[in-house]
PDB file of N, CA and C in Angstrom:
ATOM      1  N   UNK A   1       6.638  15.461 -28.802  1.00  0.00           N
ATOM      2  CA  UNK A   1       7.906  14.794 -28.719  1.00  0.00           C
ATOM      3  C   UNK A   1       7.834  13.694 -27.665  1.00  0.00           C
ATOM      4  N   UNK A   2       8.388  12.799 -28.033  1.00  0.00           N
ATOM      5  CA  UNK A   2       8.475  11.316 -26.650  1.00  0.00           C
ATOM      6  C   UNK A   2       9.804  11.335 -26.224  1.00  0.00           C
ATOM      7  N   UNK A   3       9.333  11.953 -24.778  1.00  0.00           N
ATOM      8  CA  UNK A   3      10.337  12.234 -23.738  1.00  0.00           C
ATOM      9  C   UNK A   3      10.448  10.790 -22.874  1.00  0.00           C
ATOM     10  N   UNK A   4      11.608  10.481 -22.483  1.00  0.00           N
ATOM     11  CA  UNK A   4      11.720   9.184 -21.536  1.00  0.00           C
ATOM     12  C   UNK A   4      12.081  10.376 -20.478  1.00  0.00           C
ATOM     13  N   UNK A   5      10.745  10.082 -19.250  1.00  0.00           N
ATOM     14  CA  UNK A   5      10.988  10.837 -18.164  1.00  0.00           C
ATOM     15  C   UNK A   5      10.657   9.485 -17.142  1.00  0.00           C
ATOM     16  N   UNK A   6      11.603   9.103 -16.569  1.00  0.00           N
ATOM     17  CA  UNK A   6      11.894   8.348 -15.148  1.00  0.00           C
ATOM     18  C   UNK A   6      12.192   9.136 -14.084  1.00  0.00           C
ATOM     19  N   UNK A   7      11.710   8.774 -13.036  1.00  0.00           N
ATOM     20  CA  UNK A   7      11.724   9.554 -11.810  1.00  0.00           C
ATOM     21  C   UNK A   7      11.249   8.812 -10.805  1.00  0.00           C
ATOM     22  N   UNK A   8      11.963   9.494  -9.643  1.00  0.00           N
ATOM     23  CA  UNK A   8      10.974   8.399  -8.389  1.00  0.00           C
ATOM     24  C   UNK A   8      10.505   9.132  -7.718  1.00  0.00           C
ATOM     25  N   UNK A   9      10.037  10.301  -8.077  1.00  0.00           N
ATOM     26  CA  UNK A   9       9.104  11.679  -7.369  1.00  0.00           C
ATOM     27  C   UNK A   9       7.968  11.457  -8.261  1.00  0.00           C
ATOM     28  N   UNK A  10       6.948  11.443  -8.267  1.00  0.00           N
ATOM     29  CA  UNK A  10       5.370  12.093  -9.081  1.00  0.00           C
ATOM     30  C   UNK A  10       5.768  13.375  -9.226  1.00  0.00           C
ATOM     31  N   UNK A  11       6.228  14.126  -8.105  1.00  0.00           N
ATOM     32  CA  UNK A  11       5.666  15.418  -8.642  1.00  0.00           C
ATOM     33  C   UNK A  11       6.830  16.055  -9.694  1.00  0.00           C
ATOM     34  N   UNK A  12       8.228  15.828  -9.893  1.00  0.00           N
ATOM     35  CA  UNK A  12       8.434  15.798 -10.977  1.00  0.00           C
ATOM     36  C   UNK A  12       8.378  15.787 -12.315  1.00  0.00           C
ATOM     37  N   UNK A  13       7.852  14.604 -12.360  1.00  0.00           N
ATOM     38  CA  UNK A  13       6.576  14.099 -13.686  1.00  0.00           C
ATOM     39  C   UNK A  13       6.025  15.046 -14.255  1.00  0.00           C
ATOM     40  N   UNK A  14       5.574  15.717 -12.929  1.00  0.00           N
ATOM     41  CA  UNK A  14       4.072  16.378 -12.952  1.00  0.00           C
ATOM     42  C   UNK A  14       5.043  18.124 -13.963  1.00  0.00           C
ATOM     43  N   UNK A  15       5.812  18.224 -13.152  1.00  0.00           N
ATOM     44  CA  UNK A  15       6.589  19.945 -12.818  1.00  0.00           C
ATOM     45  C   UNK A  15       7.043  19.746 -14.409  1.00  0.00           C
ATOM     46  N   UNK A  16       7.641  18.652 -15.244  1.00  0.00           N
ATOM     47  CA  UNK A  16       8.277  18.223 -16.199  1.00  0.00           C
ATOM     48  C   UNK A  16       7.049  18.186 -17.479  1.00  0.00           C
ATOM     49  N   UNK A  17       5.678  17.494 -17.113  1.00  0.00           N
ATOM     50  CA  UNK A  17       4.732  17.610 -18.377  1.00  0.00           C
ATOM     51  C   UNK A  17       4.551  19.219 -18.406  1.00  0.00           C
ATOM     52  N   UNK A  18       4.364  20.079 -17.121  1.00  0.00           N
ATOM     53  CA  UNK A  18       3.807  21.231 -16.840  1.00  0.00           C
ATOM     54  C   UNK A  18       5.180  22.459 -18.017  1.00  0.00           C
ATOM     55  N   UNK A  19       5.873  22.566 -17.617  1.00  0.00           N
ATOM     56  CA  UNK A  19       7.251  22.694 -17.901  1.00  0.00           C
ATOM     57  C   UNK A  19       7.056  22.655 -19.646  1.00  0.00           C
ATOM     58  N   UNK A  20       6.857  21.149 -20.030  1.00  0.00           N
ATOM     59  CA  UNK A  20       6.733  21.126 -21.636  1.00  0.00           C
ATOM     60  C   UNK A  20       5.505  21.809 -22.170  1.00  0.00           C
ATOM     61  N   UNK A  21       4.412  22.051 -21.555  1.00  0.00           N
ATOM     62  CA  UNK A  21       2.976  22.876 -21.928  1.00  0.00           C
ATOM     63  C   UNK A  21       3.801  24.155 -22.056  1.00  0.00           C
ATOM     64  N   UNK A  22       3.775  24.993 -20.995  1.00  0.00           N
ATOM     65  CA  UNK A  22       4.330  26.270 -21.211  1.00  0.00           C
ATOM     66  C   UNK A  22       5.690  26.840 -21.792  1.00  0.00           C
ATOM     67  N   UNK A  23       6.566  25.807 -22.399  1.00  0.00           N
ATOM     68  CA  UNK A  23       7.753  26.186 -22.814  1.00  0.00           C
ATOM     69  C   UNK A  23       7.163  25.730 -24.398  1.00  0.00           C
ATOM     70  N   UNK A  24       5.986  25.352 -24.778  1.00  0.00           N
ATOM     71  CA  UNK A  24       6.210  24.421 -26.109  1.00  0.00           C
ATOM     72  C   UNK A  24       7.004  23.506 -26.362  1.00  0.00           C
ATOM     73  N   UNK A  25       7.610  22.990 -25.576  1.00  0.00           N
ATOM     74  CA  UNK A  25       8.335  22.067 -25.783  1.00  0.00           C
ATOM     75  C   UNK A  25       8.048  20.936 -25.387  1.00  0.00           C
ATOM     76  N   UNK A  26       7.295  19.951 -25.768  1.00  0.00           N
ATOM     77  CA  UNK A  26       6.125  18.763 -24.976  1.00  0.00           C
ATOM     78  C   UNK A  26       6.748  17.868 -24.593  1.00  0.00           C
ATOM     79  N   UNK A  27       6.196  16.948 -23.835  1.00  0.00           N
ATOM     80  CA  UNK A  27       7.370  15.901 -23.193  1.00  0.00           C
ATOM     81  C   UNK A  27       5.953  15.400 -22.443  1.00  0.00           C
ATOM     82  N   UNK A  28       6.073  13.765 -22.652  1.00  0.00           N
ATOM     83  CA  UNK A  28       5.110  12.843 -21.350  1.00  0.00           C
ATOM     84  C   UNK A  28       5.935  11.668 -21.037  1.00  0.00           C
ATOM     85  N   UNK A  29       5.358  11.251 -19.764  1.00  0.00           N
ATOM     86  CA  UNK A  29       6.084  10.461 -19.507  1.00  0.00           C
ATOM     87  C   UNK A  29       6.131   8.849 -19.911  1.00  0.00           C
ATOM     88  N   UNK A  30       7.027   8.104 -19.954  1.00  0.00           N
ATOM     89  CA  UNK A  30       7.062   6.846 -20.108  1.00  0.00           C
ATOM     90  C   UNK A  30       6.819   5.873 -18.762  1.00  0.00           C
ATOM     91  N   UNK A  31       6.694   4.451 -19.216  1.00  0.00           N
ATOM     92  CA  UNK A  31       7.340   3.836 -18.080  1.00  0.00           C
ATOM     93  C   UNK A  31       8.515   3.451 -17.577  1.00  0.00           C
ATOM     94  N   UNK A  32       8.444   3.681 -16.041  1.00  0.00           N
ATOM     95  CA  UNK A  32       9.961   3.298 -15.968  1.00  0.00           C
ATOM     96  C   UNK A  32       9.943   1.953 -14.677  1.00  0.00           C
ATOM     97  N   UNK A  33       9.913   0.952 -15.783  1.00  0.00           N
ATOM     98  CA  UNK A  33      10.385  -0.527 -14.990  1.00  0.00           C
ATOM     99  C   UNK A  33      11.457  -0.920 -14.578  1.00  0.00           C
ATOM    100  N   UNK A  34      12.564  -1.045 -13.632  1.00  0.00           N
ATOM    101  CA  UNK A  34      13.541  -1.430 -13.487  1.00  0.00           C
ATOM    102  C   UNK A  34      13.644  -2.861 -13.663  1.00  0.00           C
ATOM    103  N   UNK A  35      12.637  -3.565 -13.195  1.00  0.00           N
ATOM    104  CA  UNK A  35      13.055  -5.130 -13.332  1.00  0.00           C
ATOM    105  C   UNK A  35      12.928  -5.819 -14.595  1.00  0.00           C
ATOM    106  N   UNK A  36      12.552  -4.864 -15.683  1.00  0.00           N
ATOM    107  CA  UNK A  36      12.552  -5.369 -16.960  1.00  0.00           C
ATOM    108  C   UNK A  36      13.763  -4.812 -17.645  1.00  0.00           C
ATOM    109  N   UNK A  37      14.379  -3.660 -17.114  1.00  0.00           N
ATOM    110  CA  UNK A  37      15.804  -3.184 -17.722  1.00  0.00           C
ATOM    111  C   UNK A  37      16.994  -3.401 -17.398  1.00  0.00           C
ATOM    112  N   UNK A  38      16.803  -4.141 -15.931  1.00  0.00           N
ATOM    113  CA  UNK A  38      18.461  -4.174 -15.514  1.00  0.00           C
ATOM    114  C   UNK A  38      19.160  -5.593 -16.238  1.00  0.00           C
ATOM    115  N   UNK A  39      18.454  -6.309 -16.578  1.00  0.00           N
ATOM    116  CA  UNK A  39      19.379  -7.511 -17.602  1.00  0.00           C
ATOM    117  C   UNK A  39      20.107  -7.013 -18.663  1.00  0.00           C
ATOM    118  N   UNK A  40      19.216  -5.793 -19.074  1.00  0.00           N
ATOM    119  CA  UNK A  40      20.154  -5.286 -20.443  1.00  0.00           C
ATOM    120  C   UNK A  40      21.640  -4.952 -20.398  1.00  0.00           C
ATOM    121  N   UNK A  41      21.799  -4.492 -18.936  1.00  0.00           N
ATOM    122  CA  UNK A  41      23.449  -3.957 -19.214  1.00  0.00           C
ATOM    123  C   UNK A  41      24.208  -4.788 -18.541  1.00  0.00           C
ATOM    124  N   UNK A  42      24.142  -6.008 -18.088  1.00  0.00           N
ATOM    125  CA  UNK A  42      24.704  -7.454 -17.918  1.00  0.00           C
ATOM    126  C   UNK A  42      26.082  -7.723 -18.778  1.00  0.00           C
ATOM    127  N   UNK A  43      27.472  -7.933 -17.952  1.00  0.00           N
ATOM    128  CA  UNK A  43      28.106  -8.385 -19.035  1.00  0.00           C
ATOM    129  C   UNK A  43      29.186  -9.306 -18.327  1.00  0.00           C
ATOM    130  N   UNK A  44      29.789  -9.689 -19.131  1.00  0.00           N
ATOM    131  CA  UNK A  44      30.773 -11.192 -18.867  1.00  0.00           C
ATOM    132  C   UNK A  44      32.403 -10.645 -18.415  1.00  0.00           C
ATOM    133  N   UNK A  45      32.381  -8.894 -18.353  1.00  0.00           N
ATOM    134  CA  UNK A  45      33.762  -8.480 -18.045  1.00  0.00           C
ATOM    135  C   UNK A  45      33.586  -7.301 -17.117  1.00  0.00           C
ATOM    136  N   UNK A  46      32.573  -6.708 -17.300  1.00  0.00           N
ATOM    137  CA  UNK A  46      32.410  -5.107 -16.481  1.00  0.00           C
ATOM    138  C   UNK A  46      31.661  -5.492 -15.545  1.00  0.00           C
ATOM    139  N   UNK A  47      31.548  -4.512 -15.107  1.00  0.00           N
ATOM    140  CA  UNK A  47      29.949  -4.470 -13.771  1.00  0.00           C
ATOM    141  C   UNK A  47      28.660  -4.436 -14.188  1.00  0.00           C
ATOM    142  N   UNK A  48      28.968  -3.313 -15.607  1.00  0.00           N
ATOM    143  CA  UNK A  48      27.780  -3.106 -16.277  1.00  0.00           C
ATOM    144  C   UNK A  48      28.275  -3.037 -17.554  1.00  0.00           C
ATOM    145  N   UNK A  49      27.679  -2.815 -18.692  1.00  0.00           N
ATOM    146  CA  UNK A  49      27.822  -2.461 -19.631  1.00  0.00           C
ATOM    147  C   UNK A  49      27.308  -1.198 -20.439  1.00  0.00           C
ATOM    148  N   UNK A  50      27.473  -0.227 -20.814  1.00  0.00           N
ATOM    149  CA  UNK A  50      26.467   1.214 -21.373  1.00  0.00           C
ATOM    150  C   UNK A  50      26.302   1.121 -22.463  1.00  0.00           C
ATOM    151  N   UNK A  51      25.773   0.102 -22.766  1.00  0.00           N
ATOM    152  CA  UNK A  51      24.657  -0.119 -24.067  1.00  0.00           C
ATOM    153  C   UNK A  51      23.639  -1.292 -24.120  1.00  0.00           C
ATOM    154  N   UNK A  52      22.565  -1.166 -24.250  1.00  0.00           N
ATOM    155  CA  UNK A  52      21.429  -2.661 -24.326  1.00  0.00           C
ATOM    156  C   UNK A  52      22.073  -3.663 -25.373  1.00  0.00           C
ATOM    157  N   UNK A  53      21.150  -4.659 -25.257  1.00  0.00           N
ATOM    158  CA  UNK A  53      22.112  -6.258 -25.801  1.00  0.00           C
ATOM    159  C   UNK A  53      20.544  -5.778 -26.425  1.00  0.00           C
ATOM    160  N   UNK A  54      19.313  -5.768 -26.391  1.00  0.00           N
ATOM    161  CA  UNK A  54      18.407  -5.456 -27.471  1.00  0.00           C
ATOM    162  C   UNK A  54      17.386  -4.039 -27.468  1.00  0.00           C
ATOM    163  N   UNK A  55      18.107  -3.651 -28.580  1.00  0.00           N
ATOM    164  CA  UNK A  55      17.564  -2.659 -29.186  1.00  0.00           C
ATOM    165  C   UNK A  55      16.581  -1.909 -29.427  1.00  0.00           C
ATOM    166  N   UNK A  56      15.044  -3.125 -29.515  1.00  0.00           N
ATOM    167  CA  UNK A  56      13.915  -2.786 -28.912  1.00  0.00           C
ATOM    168  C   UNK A  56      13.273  -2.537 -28.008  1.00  0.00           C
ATOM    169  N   UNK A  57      14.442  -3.337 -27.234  1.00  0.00           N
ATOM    170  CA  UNK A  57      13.584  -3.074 -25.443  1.00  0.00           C
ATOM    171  C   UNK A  57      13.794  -1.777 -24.901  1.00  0.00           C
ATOM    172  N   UNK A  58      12.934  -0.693 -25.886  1.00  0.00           N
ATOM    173  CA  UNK A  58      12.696   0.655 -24.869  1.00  0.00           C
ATOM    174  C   UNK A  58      14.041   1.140 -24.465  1.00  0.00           C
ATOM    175  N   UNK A  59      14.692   1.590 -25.766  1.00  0.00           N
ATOM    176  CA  UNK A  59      15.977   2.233 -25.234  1.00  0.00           C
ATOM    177  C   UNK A  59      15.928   3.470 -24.004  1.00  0.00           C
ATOM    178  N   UNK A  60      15.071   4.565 -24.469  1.00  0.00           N
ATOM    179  CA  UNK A  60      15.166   5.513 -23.719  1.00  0.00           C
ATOM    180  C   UNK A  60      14.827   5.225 -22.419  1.00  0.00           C
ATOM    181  N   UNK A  61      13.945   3.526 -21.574  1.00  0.00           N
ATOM    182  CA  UNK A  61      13.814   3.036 -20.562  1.00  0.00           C
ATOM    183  C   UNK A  61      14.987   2.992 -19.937  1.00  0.00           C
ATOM    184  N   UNK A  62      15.781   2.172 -20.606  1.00  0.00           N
ATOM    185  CA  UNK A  62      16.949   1.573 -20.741  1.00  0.00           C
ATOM    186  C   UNK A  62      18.084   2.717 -20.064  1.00  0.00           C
ATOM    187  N   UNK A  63      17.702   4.026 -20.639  1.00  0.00           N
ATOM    188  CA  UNK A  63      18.966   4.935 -20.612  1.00  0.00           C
ATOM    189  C   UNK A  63      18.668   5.427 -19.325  1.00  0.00           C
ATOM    190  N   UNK A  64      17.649   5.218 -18.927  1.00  0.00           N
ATOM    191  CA  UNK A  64      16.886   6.197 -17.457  1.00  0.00           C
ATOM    192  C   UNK A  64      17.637   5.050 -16.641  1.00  0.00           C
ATOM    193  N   UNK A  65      17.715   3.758 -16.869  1.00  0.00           N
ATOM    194  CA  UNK A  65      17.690   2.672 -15.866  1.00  0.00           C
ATOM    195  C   UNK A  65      19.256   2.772 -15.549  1.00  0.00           C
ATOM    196  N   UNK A  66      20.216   3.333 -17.070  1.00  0.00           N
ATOM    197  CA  UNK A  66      21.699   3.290 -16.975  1.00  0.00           C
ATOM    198  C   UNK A  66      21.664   4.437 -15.669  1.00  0.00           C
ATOM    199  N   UNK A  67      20.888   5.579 -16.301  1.00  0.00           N
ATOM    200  CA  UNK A  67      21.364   6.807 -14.646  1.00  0.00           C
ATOM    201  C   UNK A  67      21.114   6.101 -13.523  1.00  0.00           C
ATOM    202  N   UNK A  68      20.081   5.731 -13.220  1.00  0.00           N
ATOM    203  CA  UNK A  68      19.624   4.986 -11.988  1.00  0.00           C
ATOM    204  C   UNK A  68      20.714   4.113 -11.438  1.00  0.00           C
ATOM    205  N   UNK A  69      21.398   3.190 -12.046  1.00  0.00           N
ATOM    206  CA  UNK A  69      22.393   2.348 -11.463  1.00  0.00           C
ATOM    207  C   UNK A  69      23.507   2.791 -10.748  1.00  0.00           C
ATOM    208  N   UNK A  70      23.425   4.178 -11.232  1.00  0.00           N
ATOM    209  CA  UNK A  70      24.537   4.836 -10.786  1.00  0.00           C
ATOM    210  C   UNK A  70      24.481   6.228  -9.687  1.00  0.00           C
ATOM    211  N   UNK A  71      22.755   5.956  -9.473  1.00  0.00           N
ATOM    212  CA  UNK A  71      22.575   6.665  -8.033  1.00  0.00           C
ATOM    213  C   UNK A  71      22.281   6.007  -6.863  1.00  0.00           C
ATOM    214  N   UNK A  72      23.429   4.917  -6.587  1.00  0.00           N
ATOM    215  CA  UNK A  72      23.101   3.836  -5.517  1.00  0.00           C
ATOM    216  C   UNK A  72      22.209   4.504  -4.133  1.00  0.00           C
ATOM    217  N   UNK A  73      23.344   5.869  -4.028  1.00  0.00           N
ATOM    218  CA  UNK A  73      22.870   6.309  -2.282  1.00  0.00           C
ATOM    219  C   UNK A  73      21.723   7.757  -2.533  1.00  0.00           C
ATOM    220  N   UNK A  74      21.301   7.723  -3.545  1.00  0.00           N
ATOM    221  CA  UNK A  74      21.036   8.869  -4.084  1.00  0.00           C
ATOM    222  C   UNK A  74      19.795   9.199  -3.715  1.00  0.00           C
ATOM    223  N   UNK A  75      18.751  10.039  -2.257  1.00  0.00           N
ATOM    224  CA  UNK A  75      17.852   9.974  -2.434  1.00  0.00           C
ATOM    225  C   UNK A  75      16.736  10.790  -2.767  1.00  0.00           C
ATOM    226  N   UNK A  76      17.249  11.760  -3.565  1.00  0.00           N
ATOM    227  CA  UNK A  76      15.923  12.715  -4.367  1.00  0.00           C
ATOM    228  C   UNK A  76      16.223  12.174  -5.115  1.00  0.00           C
ATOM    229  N   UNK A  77      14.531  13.582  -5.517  1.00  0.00           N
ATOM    230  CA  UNK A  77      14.190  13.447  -7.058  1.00  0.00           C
ATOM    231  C   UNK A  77      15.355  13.044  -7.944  1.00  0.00           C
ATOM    232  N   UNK A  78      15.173  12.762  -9.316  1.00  0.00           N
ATOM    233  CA  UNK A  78      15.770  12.869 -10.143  1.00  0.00           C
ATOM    234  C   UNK A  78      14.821  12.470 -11.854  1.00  0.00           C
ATOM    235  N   UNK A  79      15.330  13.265 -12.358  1.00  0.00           N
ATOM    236  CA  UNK A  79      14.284  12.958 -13.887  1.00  0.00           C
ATOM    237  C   UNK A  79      15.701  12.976 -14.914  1.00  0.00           C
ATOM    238  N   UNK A  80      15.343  12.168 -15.489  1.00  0.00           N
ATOM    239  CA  UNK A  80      15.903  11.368 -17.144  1.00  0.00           C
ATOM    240  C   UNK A  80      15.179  11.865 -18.103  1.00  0.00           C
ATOM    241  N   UNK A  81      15.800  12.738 -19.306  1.00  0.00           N
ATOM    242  CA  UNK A  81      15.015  12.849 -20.505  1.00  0.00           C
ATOM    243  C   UNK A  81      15.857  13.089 -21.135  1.00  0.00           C
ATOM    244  N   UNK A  82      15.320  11.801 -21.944  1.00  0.00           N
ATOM    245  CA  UNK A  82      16.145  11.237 -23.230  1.00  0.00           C
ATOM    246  C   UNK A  82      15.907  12.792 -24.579  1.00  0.00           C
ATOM    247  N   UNK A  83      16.623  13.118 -25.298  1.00  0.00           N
ATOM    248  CA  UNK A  83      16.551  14.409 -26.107  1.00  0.00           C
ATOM    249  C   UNK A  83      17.602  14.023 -27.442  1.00  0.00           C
ATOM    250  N   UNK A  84      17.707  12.898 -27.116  1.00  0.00           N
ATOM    251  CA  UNK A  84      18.711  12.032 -28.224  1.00  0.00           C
ATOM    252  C   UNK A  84      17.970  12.476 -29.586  1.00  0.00           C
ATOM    253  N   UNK A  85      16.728  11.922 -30.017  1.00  0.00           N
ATOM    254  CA  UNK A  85      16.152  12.539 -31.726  1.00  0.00           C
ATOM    255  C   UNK A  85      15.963  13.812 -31.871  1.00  0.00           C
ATOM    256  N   UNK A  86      14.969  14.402 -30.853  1.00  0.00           N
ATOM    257  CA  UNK A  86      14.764  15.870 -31.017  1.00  0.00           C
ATOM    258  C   UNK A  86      15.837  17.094 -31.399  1.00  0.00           C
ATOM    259  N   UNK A  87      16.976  16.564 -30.936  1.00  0.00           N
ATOM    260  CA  UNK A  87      17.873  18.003 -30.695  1.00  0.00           C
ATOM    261  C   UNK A  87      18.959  18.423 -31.708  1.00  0.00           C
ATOM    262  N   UNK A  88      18.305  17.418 -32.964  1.00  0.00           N
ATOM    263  CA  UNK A  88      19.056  17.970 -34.598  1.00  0.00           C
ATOM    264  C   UNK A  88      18.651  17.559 -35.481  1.00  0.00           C
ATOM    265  N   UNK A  89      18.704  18.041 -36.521  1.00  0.00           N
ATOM    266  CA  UNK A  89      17.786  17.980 -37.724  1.00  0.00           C
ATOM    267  C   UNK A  89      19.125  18.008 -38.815  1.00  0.00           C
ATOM    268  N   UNK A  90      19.410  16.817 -38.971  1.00  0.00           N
ATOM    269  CA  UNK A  90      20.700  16.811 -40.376  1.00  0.00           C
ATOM    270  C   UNK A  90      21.590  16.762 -39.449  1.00  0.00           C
ATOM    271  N   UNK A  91      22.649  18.207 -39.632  1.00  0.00           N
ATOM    272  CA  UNK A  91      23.727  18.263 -39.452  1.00  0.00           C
ATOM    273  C   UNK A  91      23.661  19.019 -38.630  1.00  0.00           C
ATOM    274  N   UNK A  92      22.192  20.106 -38.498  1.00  0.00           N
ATOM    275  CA  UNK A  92      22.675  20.943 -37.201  1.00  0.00           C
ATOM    276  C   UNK A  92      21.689  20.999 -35.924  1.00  0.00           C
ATOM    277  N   UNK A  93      21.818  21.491 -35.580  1.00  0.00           N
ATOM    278  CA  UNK A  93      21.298  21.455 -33.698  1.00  0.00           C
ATOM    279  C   UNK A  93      19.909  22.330 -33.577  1.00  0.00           C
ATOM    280  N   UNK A  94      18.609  21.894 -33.398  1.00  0.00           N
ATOM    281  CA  UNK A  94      17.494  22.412 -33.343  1.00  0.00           C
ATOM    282  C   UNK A  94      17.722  23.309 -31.875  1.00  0.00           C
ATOM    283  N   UNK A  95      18.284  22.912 -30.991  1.00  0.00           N
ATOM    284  CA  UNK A  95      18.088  23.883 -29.524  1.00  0.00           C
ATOM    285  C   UNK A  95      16.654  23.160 -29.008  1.00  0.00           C
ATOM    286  N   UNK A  96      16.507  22.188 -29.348  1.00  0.00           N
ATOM    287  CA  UNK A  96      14.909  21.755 -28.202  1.00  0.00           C
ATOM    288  C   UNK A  96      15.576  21.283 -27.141  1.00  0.00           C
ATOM    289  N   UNK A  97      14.869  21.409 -25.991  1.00  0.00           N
ATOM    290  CA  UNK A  97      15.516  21.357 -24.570  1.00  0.00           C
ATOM    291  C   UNK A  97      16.106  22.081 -23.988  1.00  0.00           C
ATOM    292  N   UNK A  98      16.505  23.337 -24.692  1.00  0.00           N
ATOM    293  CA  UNK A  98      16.680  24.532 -23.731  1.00  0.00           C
ATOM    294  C   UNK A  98      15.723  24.934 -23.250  1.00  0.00           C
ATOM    295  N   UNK A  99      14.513  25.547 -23.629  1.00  0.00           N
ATOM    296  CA  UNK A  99      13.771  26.013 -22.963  1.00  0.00           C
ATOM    297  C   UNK A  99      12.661  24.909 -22.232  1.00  0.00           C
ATOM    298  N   UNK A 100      12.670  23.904 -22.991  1.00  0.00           N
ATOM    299  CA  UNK A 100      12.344  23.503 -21.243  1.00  0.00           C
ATOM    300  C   UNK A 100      13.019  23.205 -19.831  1.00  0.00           C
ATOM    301  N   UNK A 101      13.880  22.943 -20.305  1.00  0.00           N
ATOM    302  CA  UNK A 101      15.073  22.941 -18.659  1.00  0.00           C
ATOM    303  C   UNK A 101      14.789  24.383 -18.237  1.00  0.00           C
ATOM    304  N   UNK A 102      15.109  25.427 -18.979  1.00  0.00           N
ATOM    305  CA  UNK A 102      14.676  26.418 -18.508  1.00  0.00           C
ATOM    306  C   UNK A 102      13.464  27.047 -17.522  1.00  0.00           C
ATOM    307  N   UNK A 103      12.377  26.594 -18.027  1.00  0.00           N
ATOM    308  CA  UNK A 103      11.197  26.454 -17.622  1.00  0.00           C
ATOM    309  C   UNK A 103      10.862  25.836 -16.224  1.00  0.00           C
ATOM    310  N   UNK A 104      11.543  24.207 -16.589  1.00  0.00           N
ATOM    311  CA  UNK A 104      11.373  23.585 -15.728  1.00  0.00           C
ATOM    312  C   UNK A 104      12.075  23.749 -13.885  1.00  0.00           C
ATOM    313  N   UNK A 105      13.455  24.267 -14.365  1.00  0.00           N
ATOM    314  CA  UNK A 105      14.168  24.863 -13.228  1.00  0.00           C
ATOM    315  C   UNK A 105      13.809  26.248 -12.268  1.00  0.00           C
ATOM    316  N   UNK A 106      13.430  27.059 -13.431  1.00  0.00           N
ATOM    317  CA  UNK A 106      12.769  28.532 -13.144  1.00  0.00           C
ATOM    318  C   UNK A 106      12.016  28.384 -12.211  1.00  0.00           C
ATOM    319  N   UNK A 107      10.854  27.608 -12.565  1.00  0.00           N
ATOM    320  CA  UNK A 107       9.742  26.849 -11.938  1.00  0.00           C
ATOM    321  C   UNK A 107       9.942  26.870 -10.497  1.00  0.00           C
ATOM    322  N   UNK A 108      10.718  25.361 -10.902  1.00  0.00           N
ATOM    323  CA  UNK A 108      10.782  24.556  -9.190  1.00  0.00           C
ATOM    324  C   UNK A 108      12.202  24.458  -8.360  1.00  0.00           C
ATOM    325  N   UNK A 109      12.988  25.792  -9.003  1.00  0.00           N
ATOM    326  CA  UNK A 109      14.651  25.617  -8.101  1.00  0.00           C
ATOM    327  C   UNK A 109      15.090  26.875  -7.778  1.00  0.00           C
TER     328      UNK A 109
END
């Protein structure tokens, strides 16, 4: 599965690929550029806007960069994972991402 995991810890990353091995539930990480995402939520009336102006540019980047804007004073860890495709199939709800949050928290909290 392609997890958008942003973070400004490594070892996160790390606790989060580890986390998807032993839960089966896989997840790696992406990149997370800020200076290529913050134009996207630019707008002519708000502060920001919560949606990209293009579509290709690496939404799930994009969605890590929306949390980020909004942890001005914020200084831990923090990880973003996007679970937007994985977590239904049709009409109903697969449950992926429970057990890795599970996993992942068990772990390291």
């Amino acid at each position: 599965m392609c997890i958008r995991d942003s973070i400004n810890a490594e070892y996160g990353e790390e606790a989060a690929v580890k986390a998807g091995i032993i839960s089966g539930e896989m997840v790696h990480p992406l990149p997370y550029c800020p200076e290529f995402y913050s134009s996207e939520f630019s707008s002519s009336i708000a502060d920001m806007k919560n949606s990209v102006r293009d579509r290709s540019n690496n939404q799930s980047g994009c969605a890590a960069q929306f949390v980020a804007n909004h942890l001005v004073n914020y200084d831990k860890p923090w990880l973003h994972i996007d679970m937007c495709y994985p977590v239904y199939e049709g009409e109903r709800s697969t449950g992926w991402g429970v057990l890795l949050l599970n996993q992942l928290f068990s772990a390291n909290y």
